[in-house]
Protein backbone atom coordinates (compact mmCIF):
# COMPACT_ATOMS: atom_id res chain seq x y z
CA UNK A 1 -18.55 76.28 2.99
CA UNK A 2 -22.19 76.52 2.42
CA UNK A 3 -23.88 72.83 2.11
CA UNK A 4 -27.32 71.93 0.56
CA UNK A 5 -29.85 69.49 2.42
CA UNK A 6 -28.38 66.41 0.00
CA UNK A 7 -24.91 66.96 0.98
CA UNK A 8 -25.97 67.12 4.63
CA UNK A 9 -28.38 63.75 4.17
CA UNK A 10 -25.06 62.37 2.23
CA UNK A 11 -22.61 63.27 5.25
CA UNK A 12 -25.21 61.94 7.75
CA UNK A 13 -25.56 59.00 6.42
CA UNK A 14 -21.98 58.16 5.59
CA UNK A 15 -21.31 58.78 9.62
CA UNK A 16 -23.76 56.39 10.12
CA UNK A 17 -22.40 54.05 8.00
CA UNK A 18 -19.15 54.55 9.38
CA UNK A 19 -20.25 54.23 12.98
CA UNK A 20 -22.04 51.02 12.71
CA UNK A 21 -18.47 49.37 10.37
CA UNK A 22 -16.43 50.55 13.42
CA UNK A 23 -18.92 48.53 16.07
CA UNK A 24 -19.21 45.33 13.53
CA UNK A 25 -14.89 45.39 13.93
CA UNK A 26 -14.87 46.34 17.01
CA UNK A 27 -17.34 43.25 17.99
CA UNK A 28 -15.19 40.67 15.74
CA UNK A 29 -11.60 41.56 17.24
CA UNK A 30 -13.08 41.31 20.86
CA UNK A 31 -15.30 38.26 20.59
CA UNK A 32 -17.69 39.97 22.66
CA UNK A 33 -20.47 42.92 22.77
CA UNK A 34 -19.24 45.53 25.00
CA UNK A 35 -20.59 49.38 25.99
CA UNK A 36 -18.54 50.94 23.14
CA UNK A 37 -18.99 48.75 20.19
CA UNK A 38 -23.47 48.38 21.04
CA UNK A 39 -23.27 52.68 21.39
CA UNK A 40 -21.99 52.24 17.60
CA UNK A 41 -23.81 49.45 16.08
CA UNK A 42 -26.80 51.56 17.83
CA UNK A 43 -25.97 55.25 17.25
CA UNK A 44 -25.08 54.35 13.40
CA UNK A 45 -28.61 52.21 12.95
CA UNK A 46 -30.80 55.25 14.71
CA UNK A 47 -28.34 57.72 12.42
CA UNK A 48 -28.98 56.07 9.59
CA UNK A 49 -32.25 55.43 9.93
CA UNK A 50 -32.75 59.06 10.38
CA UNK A 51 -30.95 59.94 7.37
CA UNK A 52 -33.82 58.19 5.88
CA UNK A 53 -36.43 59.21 7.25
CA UNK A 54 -35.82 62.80 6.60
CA UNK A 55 -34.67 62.92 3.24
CA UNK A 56 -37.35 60.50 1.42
CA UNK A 57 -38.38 62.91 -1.10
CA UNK A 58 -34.50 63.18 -2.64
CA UNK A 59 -34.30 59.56 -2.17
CA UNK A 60 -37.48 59.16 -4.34
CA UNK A 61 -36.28 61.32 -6.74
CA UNK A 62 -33.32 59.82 -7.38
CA UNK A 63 -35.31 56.55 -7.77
CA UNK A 64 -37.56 58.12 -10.77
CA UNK A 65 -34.46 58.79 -13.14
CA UNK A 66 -34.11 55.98 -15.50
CA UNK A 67 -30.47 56.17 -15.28
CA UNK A 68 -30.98 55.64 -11.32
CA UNK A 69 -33.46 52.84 -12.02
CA UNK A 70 -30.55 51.41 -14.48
CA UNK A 71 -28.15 51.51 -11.59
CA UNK A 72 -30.71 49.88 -9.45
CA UNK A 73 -31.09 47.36 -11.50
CA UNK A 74 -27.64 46.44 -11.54
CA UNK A 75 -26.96 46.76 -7.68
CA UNK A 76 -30.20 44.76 -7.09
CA UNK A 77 -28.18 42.06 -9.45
CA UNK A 78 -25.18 42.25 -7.94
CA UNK A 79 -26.58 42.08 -4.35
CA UNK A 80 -28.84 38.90 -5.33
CA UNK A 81 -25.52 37.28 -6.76
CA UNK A 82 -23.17 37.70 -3.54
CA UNK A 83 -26.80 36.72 -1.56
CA UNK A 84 -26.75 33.49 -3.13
CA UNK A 85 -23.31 32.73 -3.05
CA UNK A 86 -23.20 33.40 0.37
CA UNK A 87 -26.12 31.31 0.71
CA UNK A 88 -24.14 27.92 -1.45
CA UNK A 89 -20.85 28.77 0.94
CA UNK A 90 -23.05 28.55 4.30
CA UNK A 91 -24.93 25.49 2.96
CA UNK A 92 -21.36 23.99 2.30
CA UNK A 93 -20.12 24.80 5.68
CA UNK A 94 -22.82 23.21 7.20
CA UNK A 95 -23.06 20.18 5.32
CA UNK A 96 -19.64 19.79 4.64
CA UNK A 97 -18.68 17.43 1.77
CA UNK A 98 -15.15 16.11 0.18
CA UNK A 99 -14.90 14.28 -2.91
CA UNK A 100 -11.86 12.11 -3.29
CA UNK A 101 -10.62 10.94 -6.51
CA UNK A 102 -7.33 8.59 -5.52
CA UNK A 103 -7.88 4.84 -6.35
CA UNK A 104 -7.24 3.95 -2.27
CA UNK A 105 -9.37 6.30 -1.13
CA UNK A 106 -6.30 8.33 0.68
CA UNK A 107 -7.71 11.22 1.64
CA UNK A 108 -11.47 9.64 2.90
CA UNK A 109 -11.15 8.41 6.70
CA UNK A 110 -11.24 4.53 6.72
CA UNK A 111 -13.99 2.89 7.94
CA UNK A 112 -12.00 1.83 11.32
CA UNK A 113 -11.46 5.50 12.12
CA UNK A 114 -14.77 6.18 11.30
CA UNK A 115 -16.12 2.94 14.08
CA UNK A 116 -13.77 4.78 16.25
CA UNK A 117 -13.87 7.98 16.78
CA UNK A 118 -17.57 8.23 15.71
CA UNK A 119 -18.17 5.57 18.77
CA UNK A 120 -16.33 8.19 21.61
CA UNK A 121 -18.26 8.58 25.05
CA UNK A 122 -15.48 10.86 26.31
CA UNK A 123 -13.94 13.80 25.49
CA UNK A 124 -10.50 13.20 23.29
CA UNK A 125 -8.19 16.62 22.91
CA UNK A 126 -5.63 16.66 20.00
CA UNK A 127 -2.99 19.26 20.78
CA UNK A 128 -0.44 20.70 17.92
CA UNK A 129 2.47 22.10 19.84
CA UNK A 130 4.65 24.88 17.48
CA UNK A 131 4.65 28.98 17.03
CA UNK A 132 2.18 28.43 14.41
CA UNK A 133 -0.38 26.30 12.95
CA UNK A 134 0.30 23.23 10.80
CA UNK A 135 -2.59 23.74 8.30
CA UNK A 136 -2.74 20.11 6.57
CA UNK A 137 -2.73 18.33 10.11
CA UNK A 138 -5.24 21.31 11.41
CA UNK A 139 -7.53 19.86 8.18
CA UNK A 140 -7.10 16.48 8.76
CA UNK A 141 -8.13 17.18 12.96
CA UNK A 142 -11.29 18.86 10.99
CA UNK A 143 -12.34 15.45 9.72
CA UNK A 144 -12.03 13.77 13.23
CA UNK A 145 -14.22 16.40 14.39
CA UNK A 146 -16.26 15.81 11.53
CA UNK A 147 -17.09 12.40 13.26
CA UNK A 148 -17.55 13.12 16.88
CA UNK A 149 -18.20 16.55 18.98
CA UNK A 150 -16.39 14.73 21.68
CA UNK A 151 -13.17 15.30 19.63
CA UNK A 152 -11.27 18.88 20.33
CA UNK A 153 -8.31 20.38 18.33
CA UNK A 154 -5.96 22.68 20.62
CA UNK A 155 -3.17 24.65 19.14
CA UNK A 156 -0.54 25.66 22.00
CA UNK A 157 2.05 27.77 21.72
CA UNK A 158 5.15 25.93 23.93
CA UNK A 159 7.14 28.89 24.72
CA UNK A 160 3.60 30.74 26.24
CA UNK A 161 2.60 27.53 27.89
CA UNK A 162 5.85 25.39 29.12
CA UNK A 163 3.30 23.80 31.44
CA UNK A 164 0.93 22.35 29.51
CA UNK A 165 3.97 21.16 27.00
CA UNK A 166 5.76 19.86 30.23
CA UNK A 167 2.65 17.77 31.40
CA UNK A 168 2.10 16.23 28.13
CA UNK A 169 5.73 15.10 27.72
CA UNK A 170 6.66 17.62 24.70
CA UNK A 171 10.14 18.38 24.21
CA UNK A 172 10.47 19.97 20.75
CA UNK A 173 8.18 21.57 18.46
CA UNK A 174 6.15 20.37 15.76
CA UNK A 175 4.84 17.64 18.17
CA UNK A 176 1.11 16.19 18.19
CA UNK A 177 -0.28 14.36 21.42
CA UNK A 178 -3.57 13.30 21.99
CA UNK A 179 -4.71 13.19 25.66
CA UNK A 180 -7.97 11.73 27.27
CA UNK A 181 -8.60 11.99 30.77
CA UNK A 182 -4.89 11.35 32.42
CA UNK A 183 -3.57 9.42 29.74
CA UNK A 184 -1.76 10.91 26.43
CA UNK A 185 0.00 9.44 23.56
CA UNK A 186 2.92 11.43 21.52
CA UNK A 187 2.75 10.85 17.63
CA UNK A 188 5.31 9.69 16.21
CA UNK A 189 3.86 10.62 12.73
CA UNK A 190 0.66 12.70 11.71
CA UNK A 191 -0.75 10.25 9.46
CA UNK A 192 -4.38 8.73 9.94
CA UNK A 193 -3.11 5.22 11.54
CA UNK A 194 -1.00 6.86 14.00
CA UNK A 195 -3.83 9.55 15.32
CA UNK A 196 -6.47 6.50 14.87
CA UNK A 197 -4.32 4.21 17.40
CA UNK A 198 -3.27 6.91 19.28
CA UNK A 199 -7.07 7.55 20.34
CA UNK A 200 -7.68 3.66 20.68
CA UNK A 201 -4.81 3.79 23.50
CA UNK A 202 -6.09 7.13 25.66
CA UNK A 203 -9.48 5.91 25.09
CA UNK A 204 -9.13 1.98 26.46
CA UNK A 205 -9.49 1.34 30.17
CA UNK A 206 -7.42 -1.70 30.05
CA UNK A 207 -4.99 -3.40 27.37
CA UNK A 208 -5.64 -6.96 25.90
CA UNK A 209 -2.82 -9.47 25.58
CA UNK A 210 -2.73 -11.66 22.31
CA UNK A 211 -0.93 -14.80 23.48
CA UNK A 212 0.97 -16.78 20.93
CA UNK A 213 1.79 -20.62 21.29
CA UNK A 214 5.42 -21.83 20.10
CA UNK A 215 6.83 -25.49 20.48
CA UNK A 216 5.75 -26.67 17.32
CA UNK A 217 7.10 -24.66 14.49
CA UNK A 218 4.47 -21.57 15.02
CA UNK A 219 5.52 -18.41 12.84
CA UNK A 220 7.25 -16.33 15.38
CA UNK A 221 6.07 -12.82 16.37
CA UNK A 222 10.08 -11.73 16.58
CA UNK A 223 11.08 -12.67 12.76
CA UNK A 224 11.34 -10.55 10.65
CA UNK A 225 12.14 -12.76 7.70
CA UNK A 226 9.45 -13.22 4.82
CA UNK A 227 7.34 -16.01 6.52
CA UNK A 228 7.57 -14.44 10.19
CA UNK A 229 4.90 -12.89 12.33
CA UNK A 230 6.62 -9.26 12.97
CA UNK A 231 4.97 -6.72 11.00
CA UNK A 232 1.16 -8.58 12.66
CA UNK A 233 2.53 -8.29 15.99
CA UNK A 234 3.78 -4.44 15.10
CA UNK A 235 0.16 -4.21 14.14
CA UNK A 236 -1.60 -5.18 17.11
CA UNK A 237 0.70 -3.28 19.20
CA UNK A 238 0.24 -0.36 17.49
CA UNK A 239 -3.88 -0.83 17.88
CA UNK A 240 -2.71 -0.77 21.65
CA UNK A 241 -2.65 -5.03 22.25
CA UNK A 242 -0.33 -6.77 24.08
CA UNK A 243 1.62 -9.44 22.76
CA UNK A 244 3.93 -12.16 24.20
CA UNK A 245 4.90 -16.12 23.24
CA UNK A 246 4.63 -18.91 25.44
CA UNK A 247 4.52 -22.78 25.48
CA UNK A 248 1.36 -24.95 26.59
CA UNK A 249 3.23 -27.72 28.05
CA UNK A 250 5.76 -25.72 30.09
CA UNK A 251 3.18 -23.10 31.28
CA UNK A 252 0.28 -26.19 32.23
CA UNK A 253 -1.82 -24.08 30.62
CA UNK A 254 -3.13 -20.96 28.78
CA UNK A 255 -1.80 -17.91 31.30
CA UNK A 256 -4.53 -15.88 33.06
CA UNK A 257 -3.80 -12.70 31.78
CA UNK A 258 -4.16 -14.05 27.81
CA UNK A 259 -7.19 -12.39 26.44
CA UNK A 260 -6.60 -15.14 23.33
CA UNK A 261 -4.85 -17.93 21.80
CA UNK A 262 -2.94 -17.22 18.67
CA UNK A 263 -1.58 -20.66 17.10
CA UNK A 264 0.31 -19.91 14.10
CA UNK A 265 0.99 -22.35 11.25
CA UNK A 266 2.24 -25.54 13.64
CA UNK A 267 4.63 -28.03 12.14
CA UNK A 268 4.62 -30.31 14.76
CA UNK A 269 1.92 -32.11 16.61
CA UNK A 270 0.45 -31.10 19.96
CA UNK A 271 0.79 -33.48 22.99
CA UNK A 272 -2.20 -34.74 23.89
CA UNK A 273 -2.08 -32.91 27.30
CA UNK A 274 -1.43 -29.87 25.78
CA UNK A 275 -4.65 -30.46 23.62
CA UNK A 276 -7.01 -31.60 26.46
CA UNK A 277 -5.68 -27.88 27.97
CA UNK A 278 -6.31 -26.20 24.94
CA UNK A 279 -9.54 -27.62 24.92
CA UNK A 280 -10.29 -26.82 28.31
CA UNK A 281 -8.70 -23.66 27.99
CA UNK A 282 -11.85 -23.19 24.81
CA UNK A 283 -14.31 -24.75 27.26
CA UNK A 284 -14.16 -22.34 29.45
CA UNK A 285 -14.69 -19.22 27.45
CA UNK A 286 -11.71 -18.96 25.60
CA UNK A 287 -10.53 -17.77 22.57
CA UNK A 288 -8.26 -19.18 19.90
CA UNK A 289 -6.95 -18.50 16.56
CA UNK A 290 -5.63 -21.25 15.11
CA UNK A 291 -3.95 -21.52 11.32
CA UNK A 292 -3.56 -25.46 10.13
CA UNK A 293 -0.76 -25.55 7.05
CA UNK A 294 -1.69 -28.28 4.63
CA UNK A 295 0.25 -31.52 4.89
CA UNK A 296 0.89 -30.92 8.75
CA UNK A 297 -0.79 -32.98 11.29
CA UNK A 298 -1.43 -30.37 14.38
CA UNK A 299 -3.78 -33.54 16.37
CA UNK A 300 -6.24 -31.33 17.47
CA UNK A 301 -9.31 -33.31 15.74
CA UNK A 302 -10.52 -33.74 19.36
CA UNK A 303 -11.15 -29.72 19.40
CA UNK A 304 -12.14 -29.59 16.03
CA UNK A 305 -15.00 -32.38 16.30
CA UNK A 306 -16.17 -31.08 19.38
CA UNK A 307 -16.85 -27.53 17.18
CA UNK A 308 -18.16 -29.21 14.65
CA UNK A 309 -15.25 -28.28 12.38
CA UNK A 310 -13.74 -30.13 9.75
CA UNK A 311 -10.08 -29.24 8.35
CA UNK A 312 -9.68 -31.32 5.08
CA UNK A 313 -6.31 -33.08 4.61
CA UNK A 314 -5.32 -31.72 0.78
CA UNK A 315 -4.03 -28.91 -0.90
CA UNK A 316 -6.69 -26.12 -2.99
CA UNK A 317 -5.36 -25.66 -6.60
CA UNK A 318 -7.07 -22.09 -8.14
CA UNK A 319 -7.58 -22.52 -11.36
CA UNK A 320 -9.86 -19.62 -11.88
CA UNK A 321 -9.19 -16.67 -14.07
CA UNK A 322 -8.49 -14.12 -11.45
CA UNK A 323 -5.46 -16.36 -10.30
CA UNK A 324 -4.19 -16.06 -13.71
CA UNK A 325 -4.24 -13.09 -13.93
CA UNK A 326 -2.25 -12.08 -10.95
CA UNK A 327 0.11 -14.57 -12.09
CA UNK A 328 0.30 -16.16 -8.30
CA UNK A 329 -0.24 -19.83 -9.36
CA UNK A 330 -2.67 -22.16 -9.06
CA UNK A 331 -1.59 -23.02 -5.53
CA UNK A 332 -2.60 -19.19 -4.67
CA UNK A 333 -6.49 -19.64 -3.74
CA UNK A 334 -7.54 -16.15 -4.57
CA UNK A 335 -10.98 -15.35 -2.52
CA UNK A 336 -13.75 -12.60 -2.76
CA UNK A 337 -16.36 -14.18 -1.87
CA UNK A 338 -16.88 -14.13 2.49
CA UNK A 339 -19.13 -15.14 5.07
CA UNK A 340 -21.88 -13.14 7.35
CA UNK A 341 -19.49 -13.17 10.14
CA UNK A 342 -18.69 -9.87 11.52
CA UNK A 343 -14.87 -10.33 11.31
CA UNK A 344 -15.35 -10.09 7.29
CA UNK A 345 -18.65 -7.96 7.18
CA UNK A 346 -16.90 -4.88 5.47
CA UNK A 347 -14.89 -6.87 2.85
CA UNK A 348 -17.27 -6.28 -0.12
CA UNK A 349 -15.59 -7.55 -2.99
CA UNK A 350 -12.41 -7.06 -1.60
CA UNK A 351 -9.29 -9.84 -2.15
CA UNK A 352 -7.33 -11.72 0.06
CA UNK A 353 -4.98 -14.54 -1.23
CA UNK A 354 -3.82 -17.62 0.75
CA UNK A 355 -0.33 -19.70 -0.37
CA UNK A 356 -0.74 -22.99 0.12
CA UNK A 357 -4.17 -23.90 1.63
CA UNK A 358 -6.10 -26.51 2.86
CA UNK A 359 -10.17 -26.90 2.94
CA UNK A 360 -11.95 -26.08 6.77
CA UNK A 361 -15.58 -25.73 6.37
CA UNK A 362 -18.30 -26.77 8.82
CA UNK A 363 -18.13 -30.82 9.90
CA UNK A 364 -22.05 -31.32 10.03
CA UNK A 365 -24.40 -27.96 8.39
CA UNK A 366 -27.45 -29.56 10.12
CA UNK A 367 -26.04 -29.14 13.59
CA UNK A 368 -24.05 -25.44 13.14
CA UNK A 369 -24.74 -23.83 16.02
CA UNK A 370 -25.43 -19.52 15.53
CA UNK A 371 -22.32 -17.71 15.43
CA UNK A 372 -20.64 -20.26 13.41
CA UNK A 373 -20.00 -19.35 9.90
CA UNK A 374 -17.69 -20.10 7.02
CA UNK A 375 -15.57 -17.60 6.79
CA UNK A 376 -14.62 -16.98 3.01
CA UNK A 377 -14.73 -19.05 0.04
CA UNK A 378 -12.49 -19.79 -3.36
CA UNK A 379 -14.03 -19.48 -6.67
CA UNK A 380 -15.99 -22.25 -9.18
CA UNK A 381 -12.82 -22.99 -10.86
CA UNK A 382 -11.38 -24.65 -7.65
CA UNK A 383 -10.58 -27.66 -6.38
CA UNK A 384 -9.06 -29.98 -4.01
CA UNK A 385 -6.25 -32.63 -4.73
CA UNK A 386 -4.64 -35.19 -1.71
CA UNK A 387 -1.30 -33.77 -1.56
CA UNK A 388 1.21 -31.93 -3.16
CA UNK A 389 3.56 -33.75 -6.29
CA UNK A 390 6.41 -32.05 -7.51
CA UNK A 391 6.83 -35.06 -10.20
CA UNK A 392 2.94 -34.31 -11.57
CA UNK A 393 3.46 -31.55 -14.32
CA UNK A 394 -0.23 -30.75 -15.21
CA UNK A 395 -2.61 -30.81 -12.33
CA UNK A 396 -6.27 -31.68 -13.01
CA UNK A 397 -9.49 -32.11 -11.43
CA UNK A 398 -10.13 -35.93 -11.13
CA UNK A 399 -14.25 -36.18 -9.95
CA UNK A 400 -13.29 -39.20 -8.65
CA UNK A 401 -11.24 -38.48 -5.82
CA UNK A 402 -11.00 -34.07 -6.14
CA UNK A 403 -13.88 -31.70 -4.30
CA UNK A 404 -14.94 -28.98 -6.86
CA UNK A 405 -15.38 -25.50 -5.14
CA UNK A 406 -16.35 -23.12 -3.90
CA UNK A 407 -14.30 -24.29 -1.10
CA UNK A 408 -14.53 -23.03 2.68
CA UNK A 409 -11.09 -21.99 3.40
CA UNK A 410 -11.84 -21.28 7.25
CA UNK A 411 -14.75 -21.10 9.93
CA UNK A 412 -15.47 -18.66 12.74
CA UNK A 413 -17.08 -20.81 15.56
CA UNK A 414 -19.00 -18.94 18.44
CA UNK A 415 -20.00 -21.10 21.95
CA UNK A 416 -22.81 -19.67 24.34
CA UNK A 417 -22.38 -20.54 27.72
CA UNK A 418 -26.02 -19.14 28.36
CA UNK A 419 -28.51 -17.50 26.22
CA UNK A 420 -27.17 -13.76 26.94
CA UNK A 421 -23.44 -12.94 25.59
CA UNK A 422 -21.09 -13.84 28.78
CA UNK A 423 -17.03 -13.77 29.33
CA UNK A 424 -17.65 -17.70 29.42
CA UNK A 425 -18.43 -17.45 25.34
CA UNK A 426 -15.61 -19.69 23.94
CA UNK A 427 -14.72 -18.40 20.30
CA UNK A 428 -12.96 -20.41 17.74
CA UNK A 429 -11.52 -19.15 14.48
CA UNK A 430 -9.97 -22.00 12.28
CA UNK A 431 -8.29 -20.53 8.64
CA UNK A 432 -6.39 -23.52 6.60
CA UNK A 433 -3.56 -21.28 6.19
CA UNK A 434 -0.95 -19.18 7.63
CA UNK A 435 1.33 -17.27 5.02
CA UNK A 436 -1.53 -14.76 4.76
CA UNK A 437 -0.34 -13.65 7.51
CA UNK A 438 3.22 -13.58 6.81
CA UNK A 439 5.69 -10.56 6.51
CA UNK A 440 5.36 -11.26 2.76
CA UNK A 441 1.55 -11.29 2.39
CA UNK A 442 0.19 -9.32 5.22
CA UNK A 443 0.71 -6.38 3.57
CA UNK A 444 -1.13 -7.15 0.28
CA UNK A 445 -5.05 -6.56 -0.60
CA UNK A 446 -6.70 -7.48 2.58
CA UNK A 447 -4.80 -9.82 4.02
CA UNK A 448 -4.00 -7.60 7.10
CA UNK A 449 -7.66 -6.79 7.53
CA UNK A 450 -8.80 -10.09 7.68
CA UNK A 451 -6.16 -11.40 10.67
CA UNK A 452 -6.59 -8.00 12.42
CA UNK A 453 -10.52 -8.11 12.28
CA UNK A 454 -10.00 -12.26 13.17
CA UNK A 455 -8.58 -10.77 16.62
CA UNK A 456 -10.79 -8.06 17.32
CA UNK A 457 -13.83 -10.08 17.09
CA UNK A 458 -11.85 -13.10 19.44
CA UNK A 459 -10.90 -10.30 21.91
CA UNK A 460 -14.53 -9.31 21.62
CA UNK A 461 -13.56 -5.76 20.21
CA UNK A 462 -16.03 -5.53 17.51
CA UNK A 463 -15.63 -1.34 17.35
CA UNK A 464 -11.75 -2.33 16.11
CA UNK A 465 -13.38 -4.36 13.32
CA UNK A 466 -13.06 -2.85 10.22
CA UNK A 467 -11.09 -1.56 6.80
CA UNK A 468 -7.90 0.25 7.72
CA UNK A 469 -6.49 2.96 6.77
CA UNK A 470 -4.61 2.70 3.51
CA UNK A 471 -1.10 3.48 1.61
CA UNK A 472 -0.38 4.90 -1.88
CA UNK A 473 -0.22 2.19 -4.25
CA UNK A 474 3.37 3.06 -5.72
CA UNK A 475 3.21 4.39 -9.11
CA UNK A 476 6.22 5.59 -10.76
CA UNK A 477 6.83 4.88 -14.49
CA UNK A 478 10.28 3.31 -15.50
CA UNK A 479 11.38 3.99 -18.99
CA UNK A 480 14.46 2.18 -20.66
CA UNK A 481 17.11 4.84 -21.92
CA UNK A 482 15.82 4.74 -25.22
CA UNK A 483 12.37 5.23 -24.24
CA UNK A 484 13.74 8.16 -22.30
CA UNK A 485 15.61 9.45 -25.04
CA UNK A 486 12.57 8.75 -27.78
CA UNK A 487 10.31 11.12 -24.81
CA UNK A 488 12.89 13.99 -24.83
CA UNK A 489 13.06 14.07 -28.58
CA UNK A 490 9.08 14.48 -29.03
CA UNK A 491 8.44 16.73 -26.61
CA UNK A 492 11.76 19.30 -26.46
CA UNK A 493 11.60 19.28 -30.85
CA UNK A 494 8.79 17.46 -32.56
CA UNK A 495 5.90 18.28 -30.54
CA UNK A 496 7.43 22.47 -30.89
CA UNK A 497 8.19 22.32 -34.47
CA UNK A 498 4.37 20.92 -35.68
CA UNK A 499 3.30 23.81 -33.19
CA UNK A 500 5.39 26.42 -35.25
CA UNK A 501 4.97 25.10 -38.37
CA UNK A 502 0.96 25.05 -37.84
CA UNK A 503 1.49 28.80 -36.85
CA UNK A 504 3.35 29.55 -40.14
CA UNK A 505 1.07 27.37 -42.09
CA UNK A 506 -1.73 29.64 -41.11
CA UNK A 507 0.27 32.80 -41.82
CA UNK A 508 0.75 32.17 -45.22
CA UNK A 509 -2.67 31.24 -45.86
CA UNK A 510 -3.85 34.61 -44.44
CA UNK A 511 -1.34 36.63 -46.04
């Protein structure tokens, strides 16, 4: 076989082509430059470059055809293209952007994750134990990481590494864990709420207990009925909180290891021991949360005076159009208007509803110390009455004796013990209702939010402070069997037979 000095450039060149393809896979599959894969990268450059080199003249040739400059042309186009696609991919990569298009957001990280994770001073690993990777949870890790470089996904392999499954406390596959440090947390779920808490436990050097009183008719934390206090205790438990009951009177006293008060919707008056030890208990630094029913009598005016708080003895009728509209009833305040406080800082616009309230609001505005704020407020088309009549059929506003809103509905009340932040800061948040909280309300708008944040702030958490994450919004359309029936006939014969007879319409014309 007898070649020409093209076919010899050609074959040169096409080794070194070769040579330096065989180095670039070579250096991929090992992670790592070694002696073998730089004598190819190397030996195909220098061959290639000598290919070149010595046949310039046949290269320049080639160049002066028109059908060669054609060609050109068209490589030169198709090489700009994938050059600035590449270029749109890498800046994507490296500013890496989601658009979500569900009403609640469901796929976007809630601002509490956000606080969280993107607040981490230490390192936080999130293992996925199984044979192979779980790509959805590996994405939603990818937003985490997103957030904070202290965050690390691991993928391990349980059969390879029984130790590393055996340390973390992993008996099956398909298991999650997040570790920090010596402390880990199994997930129960993959969802964000469960990887959001999980971190808030590994990450916390010591737990806070929320203390609530009972004795008086207080919403228990164990009901699960519609007015109890279980699904807000599952709540703080799962942001890593402890919780327990106890009694003032029996216990003389708040117990040491409370973090704060929780007093829940009392039917019954306090002793007046028990409020000179809650009031104590408030002088000293503590912190209470305390929800006042209307038409109960807790006797705690002493404690509310002395924070310049007044809790109005009536009922709030909504009459505004908002209230109507979610078909609630007037004795529904419906609010979205809040105060500066941090605890409701990140509402916006957002609604929270209160059955059955009562006016608190700040005694005497020319004395309100900083850090006391009203906390949120009802609409214009509010208004107070004395007390509730089932024999009055229309209510109305009567000038004479009624308060017009906007009405404070509750105050967050903030006592320096110096003039730098201390553990001695008492706290007081005062909300002239308790069903918000309820089983049967908690879950709705931002009801949640707003005793969750209330908390937080009391337990001096303010990185916990936040929107949660959130749930789909059930939508599922019911139709009636004739509905159903009227559906199957358009679509399975009406909607096909104008599509045929359109077709044969247009035949005949044509024809």
């Amino acid at each position: 076989m007898n070649w020409d000095r093209q076919e010899w450039l050609r074959n040169i060149a096409t080794i070194g082509v070769a040579m330096a393809i065989a180095g670039s896979i070579r250096y991929e599959l090992q992670g790592e430059l070694l002696l073998l894969s730089k004598i190819l990268l190397i030996g195909g450059g220098v061959v290639i470059l000598a290919a070149l080199v010595i046949g310039y003249q046949s290269i320049f040739q080639y160049f002066s055809r028109r059908s060669s400059r054609l060609g050109t042309n068209a490589a030169a186009l198709i090489v700009s293209v994938v050059a600035i696609l590449g270029f749109l991919n890498f800046l994507s990569y490296r500013h890496h952007k989601r658009v979500d298009m569900t009403t609640e957001k469901l796929f976007t990280l809630s601002d509490q994750t956000k606080r969280i994770v993107g607040g981490l001073k230490q390192d936080v690993d999130v293992y996925w134990f199984d044979k192979l990777p779980d790509v959805e949870f590996q994405d939603r890790i990818g937003e985490y990481q997103n957030l904070s470089a202290h965050l690390h996904f691991k993928f391990v392999d349980p059969q390879e590494h029984p130790e590393v499954a055996r340390d973390l406390g992993v008996s099956h596959m398909k298991q999650a864990v997040v570790a920090s440090g010596a402390k880990h947390q199994l997930l129960e779920a993959t969802n964000e709420q469960d990887i959001t808490n999980a971190i808030v436990k590994v990450t916390r050097a010591t737990q806070k207990t929320v203390c609530f009183v009972e004795g008086h008719g207080e919403k228990a934390i164990t009901a699960n009925d519609a007015d109890g206090f279980a699904g807000v205790n599952n709540a703080l438990i799962q942001e890593s909180y402890l919780t327990k009951s106890f009694n003032l009177a029996t216990d003389s006293g708040v117990p040491t290891d409370c973090s704060l008060v929780v007093i829940a919707g009392p039917k019954q008056g306090f002793l007046p021991a028990e409020a000179q030890l809650l009031a104590k208990y408030l002088d000293d630094g503590g912190k209470v949360f305390l929800m006042v029913d209307p038409e109960t009598d807790p006797k705690l005016d002493n404690v509310f005076s002395a924070w310049n708080i007044k809790v109005g003895d009536n009922v709030v009728v909504d009459a505004s159009a908002l209230s109507q509209v979610s078909q609630m009833g007037p004795f529904v305040p419906i609010v979205v208007t809040y105060g500066t406080s941090p605890i409701t800082k990140t509402f916006g616009n957002a609604m929270t509803f209160y059955p059955l309230a009562r006016t608190v609001s700040i005694a005497d505005k020319n004395k309100t110390q900083e850090g006391t704020t009203e906390l949120m407020k009802s609409s214009t088309r509010s208004f107070t009455i004395p007390k509730l009549d089932p024999s009055v059929k229309e209510i109305k506003y009567d000038a004479t004796k009624d308060t017009l809103g906007p009405l404070s509905l509750g105050v967050a009340a903030e006592r320096r013990a110096g003039p730098e932040p201390s553990p001695k800061d008492g706290r007081l948040v005062v909300i002239g209702n308790s069903q918000f909280a309820s089983n049967q309300a908690a879950g709705q708008v931002r009801n949640a939010d707003l005793f969750m944040n209330t908390v937080n702030w009391l337990a001096e958490d303010e990185d916990l402070i936040s929107i949660r994450p959130k749930s789909a919004t059930s939508r599922r359309v019911t139709f009636t069997e004739t509905q159903s029936r009227e559906l199957n006939w358009f679509s399975l014969l009406l909607l096909p037979g104008i599509v045929i007879l359109s077709g044969v319409y247009i035949w005949w014309k044509r024809r």
